[in-house]
Structures are given as structure tokens and as C-alpha cells.
Protein backbone atom coordinates (compact mmCIF):
# COMPACT_ATOMS: atom_id res chain seq x y z
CA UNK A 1 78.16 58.73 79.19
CA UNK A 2 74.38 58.58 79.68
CA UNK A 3 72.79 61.56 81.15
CA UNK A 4 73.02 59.98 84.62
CA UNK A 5 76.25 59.28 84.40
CA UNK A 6 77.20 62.44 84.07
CA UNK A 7 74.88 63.56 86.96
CA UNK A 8 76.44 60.99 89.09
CA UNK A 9 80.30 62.52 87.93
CA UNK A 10 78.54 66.18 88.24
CA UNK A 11 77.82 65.48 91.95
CA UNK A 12 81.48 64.56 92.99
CA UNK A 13 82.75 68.03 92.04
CA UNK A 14 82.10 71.87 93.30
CA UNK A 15 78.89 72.62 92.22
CA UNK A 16 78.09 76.51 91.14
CA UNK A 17 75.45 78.36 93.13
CA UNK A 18 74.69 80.55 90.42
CA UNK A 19 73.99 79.63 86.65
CA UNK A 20 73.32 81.84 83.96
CA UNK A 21 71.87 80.81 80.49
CA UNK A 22 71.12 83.26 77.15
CA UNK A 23 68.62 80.96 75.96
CA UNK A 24 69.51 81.49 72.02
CA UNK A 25 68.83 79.30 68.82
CA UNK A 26 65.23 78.89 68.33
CA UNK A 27 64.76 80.68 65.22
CA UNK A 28 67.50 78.39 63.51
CA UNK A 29 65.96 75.48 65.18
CA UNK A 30 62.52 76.19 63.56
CA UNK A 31 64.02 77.41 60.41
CA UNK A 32 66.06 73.99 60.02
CA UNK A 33 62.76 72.33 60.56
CA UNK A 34 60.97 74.29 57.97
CA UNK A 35 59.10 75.50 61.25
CA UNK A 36 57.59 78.88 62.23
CA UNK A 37 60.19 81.16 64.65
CA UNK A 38 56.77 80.69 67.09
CA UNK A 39 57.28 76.78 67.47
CA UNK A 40 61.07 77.43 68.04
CA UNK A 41 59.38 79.34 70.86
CA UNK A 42 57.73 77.20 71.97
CA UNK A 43 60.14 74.78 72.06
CA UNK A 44 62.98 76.73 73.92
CA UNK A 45 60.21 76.73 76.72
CA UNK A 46 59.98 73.47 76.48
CA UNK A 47 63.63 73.37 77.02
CA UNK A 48 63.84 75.90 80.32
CA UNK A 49 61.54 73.01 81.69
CA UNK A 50 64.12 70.54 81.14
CA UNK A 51 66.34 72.88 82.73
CA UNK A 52 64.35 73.65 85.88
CA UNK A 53 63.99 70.04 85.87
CA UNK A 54 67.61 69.27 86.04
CA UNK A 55 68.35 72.13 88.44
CA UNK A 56 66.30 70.81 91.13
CA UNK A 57 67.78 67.67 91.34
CA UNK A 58 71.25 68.95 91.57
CA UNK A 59 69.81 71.75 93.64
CA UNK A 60 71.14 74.34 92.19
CA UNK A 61 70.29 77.47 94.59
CA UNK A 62 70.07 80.23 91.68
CA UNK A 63 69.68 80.50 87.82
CA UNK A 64 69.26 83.20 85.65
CA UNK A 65 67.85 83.06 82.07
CA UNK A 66 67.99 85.48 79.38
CA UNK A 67 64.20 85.37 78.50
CA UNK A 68 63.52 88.74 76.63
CA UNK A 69 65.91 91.77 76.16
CA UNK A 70 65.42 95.16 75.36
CA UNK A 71 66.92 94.76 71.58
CA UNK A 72 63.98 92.29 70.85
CA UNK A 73 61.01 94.71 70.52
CA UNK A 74 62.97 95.13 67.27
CA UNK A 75 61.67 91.89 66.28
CA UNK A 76 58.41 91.31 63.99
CA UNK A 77 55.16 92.76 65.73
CA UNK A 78 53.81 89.21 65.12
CA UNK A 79 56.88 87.40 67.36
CA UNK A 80 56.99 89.79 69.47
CA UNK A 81 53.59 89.09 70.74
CA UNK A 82 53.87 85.50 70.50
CA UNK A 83 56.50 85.85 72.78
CA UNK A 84 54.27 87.86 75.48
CA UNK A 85 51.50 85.27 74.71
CA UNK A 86 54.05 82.30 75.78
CA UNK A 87 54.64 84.02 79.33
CA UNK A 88 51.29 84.31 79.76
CA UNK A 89 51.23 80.37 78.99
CA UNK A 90 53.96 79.15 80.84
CA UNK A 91 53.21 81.13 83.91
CA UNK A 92 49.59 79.63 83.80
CA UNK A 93 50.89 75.72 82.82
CA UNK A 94 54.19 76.06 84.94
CA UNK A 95 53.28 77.80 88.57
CA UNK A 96 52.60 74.55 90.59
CA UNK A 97 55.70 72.73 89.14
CA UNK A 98 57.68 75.66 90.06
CA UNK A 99 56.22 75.58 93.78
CA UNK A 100 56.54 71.92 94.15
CA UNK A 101 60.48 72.57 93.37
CA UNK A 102 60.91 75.54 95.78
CA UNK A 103 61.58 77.98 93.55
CA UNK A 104 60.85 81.57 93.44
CA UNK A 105 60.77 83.75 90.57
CA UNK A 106 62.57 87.02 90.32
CA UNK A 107 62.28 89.13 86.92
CA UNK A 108 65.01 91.27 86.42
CA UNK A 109 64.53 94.04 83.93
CA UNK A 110 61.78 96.59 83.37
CA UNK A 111 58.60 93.90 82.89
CA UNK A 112 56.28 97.15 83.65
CA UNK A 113 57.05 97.96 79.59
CA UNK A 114 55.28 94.83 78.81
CA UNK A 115 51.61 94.30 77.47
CA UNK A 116 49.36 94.19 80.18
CA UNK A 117 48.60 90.17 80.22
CA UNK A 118 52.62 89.87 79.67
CA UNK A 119 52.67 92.13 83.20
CA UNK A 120 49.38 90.47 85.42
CA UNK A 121 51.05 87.44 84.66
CA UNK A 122 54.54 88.04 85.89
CA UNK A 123 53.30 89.86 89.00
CA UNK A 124 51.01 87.16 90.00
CA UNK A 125 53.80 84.57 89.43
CA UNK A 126 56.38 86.48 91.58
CA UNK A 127 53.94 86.97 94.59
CA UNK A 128 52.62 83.22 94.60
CA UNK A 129 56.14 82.04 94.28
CA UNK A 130 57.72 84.69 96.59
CA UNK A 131 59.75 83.47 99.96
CA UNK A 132 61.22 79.97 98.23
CA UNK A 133 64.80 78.86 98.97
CA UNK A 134 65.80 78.40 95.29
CA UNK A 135 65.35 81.02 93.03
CA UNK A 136 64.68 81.55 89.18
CA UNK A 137 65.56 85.08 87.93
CA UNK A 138 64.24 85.69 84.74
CA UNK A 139 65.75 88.59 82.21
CA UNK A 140 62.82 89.97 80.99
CA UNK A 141 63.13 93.40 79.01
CA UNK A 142 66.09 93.75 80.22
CA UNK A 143 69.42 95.05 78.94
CA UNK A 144 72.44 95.29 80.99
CA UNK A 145 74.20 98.30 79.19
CA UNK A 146 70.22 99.77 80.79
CA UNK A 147 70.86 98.35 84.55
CA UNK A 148 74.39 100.22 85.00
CA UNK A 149 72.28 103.00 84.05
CA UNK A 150 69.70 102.27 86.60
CA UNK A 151 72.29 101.61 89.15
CA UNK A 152 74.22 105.24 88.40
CA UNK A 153 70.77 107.20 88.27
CA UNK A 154 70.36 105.99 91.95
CA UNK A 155 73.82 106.62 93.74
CA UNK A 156 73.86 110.08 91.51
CA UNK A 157 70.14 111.19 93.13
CA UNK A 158 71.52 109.88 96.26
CA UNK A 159 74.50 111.94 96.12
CA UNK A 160 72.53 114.79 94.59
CA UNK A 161 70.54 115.10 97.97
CA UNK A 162 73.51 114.71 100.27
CA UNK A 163 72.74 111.68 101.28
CA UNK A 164 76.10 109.63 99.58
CA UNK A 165 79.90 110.90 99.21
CA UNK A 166 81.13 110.20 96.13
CA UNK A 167 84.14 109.00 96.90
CA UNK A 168 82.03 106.55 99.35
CA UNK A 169 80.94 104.47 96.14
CA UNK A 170 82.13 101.14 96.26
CA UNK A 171 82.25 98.12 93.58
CA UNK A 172 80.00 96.38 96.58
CA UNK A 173 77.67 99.80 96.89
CA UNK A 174 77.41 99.64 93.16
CA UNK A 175 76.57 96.00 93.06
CA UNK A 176 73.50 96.67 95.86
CA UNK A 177 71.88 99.20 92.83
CA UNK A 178 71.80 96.29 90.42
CA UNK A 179 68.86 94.16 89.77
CA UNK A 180 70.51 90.98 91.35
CA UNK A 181 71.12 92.85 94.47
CA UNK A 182 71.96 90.71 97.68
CA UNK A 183 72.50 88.01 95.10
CA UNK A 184 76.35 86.36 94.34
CA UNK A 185 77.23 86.95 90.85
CA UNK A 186 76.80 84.03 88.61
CA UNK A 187 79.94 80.87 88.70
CA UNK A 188 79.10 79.93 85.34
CA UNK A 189 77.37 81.65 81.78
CA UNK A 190 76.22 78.90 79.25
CA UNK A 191 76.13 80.11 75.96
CA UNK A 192 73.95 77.62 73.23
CA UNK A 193 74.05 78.10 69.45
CA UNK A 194 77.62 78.96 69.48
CA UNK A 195 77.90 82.53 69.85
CA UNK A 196 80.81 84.10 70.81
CA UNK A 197 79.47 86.95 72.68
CA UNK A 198 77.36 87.68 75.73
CA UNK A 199 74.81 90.33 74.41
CA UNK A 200 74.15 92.91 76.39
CA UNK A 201 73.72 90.48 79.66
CA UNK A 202 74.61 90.80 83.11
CA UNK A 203 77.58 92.57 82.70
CA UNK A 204 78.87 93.77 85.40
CA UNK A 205 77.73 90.23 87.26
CA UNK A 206 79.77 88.22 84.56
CA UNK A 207 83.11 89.78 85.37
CA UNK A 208 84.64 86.50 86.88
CA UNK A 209 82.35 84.37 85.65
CA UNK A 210 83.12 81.24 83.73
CA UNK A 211 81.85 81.01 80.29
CA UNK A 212 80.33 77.90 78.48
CA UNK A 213 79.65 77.71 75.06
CA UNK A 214 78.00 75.15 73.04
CA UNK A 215 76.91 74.78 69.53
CA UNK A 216 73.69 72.77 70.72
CA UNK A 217 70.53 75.16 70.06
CA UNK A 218 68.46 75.54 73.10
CA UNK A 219 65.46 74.28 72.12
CA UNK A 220 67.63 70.68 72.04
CA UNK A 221 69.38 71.54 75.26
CA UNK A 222 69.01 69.18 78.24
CA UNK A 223 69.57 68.07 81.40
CA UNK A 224 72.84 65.76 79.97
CA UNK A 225 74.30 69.10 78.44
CA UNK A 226 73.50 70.81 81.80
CA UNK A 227 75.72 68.36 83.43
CA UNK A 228 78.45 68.66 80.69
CA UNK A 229 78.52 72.13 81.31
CA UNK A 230 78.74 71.68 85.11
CA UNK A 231 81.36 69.63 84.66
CA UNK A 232 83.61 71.56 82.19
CA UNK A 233 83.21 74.38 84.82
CA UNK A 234 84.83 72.07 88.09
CA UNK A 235 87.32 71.32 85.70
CA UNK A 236 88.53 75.25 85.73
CA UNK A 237 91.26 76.44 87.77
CA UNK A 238 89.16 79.73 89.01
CA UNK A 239 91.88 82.26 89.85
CA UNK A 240 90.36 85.92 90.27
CA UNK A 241 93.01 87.48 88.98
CA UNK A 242 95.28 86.02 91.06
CA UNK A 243 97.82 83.21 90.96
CA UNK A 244 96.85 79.16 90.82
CA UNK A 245 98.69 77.40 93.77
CA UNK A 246 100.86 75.71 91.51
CA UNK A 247 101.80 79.25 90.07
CA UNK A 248 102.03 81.00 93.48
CA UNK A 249 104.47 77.88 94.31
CA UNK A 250 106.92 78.04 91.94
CA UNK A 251 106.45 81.95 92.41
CA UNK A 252 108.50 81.46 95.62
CA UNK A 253 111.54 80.22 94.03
């Protein structure tokens, strides 16, 4: 099926309000290209475009991407700060494009760690961008092993000062201290390159969530593997835990 094909089949079906994407496979992409890990860089940016692109038409109200986590200031000095220097980029290039499609950004994380450019440039592109009805949250020095952290610090000052009953925490309380507060947790986690893991993201979020995986590297991902994702996810019977009407049926008799 061409890529509008599946668009057209994509738009006949549930659609998910909330995607989340780990954006992995641009160093193998470069290194299968006898490339530098920088263009694979570049060209997983390239990619979220393609994304963004393909969002907005389906109008997809929120998605998440995995841009930057805590683990990777491990990386090489040299990509680290090629990294920092594509923000800077794409929130210079990208800013109308992402007004013209409604979207406002939200990083998630602990972006005041970054270089100072790396910070100017995400504060500038949340405030211009603030107040839209679709929204792009992007993971940026962020690990989610750190936001349950953050979340516990908070309730445990808050009961520290008598302001919060322990036994008043809630799963919902809890979910109001995490960085996607007011937020619904994400319907569906793509997964490029073929990983079989989640690393470190949204953790508590993805506790329902439906997972996707793909052995396509992002830098080649598009808006027809978007849609093949979308549509492997309304094919999924999404229980909670509990029974599928078929199952609660024949549970009966």
C-alpha cells in the first residue's frame, strides 16, 4: 500500500491521542553509510520533520520524542556537542513550521543542565510556541528512573511540612508530580532499530501503553511507517488488565 493508502485505512480506525517515539538508529545509519554519527544526526532530524509532518495531518493531539537522555552525556565530547548544536539549528530552521501546525513545545527533563545556546534556544522555542492546541513534548536530558525521583522528592517535602498525608498519595497524585502532568499517558510507544527495550523512558506513563517496534532506523522512518504503526495499534484488543468482551462473555457461562 502506498503511503496514502495507508493514511486513508489509518483514518477509519481509533486514532491514539498520545504517541511516543525513542528516536534510535542514527549511529548505525551513518556507520552503514560510511558516514559520521553527526550526519546520522542530522538525519534523524530530518526524520522528526517527517514525523511532525505526518502528525498534523492525522492530527494527532500529543507526541513525545526521546530527543536526549541523561545516559548520553556519556557519549564523545565531540557528539555530544553536535547534538546541542542541532537544537540550536532546528529550533532556529523549524519554529514557524511548528506554529503554522499548532503545535506547542513542551521539554520534559532537566534542559537547565544544558549548554547555554542548547538552553536560550529551548526557552525561546517554548514561550513563542506556548498556548497551541497540539503539543510536541520533547525528552531532553531526561531520564525516567530521574522523574520518579523528582516526583517522590515533592510529595516527601510536601508531607515533610504537613501539608500531605501519606496515606493520601494516590497513583493520580503521583502522576500530577511527573513531567507530563495534566497530560494522558501515551496509547502507543514506537520503538525503531529493533530494540527490545524502552530505556529508561517514560516509565511510569508507559504502563498500559502499546508498544511498536520496528527494525527501520529512524533516520529512514516516515510518514508510511507512522501509519503502519497506527494501524498495528487499532488492530489491538486494549484490555487494562481486564477481560476482552469476547472473554468476559464466555466468562458468564
Amino acid at each position: 500500500m502506498s503511503a496514502e493508502e495507508l493514511r486513508s485505512a489509518v483514518l477509519l480506525g481509533p486514532m491514539p491521542k498520545h504517541i511516543a517515539i525513542i528516536m534510535d538508529g542514527n549511529g548505525r545509519w551513518a556507520h552503514a553509510r560510511k558516514l559520521g554519527r553527526y550526519q546520522g544526526h542530522r538525519a534523524g532530524v530530518d526524520a522528526l520533520r517527517r514525523i511532525m509532518r505526518a502528525g498534523a495531518r492525522l492530527e494527532i493531539p500529543i507526541l513525545t520524542v526521546y530527543a536526549f537522555s541523561t545516559e548520553n552525556w556519556k557519549r564523545p565530547q565531540e557528539e555530544v556537542r553536535a547534538l546541542m548544536n542541532l537544537l540550536v539549528e532546528y529550533v532556529d530552521t523549524d519554529s514557524e513550521e511548528l506554529l503554522s501546525q499548532d503545535i506547542s513545545v513542551n521539554v520534559i527533563g532537566h534542559p537547565e543542565e544544558l549548554p547555554l545556546a542548547a538552553r536560550q534556544a529551548v526557552h525561546q522555542v517554548c514561550r513563542r510556541t506556548r498556548g497551541r492546541s497540539r503539543r510536541l513534548n520533547v525528552a531532553l536530558n531526561y531520564g525516567g528512573r530521574r522523574e520518579i525521583i523528582d516526583a517522590c522528592r515533592e510529595l516527601a517535602a510536601a508531607v515533610h511540612k504537613g501539608e500531605l498525608a501519606p496515606e493520601a498519595i494516590s497513583e493520580e497524585m503521583f502522576a500530577r508530580h511527573l513531567y507530563t502532568a495534566g497530560q494522558p499517558d501515551p496509547d502507543l510507544l514506537i520503538r525503531p532499530s529493533g530494540e527490545m527495550r524502552i530505556s529508561n523512558f517514560l516509565l511510569w506513563q508507559l504502563a498500559y501503553t502499546e508498544l511498536y517496534v520496528t527494525p527501520v532506523l529512524w533516520p529512514d522512518f516516515d510518514a508510511k511507517h507512522l501509519y503502519e504503526a497506527i494501524l498495528a495499534y487499532q488492530s489491538r484488543d486494549r484490555r487494562y488488565g481486564g477481560l476482552s468482551k469476547g472473554q468476559a462473555e464466555d466468562s458468564l457461562c
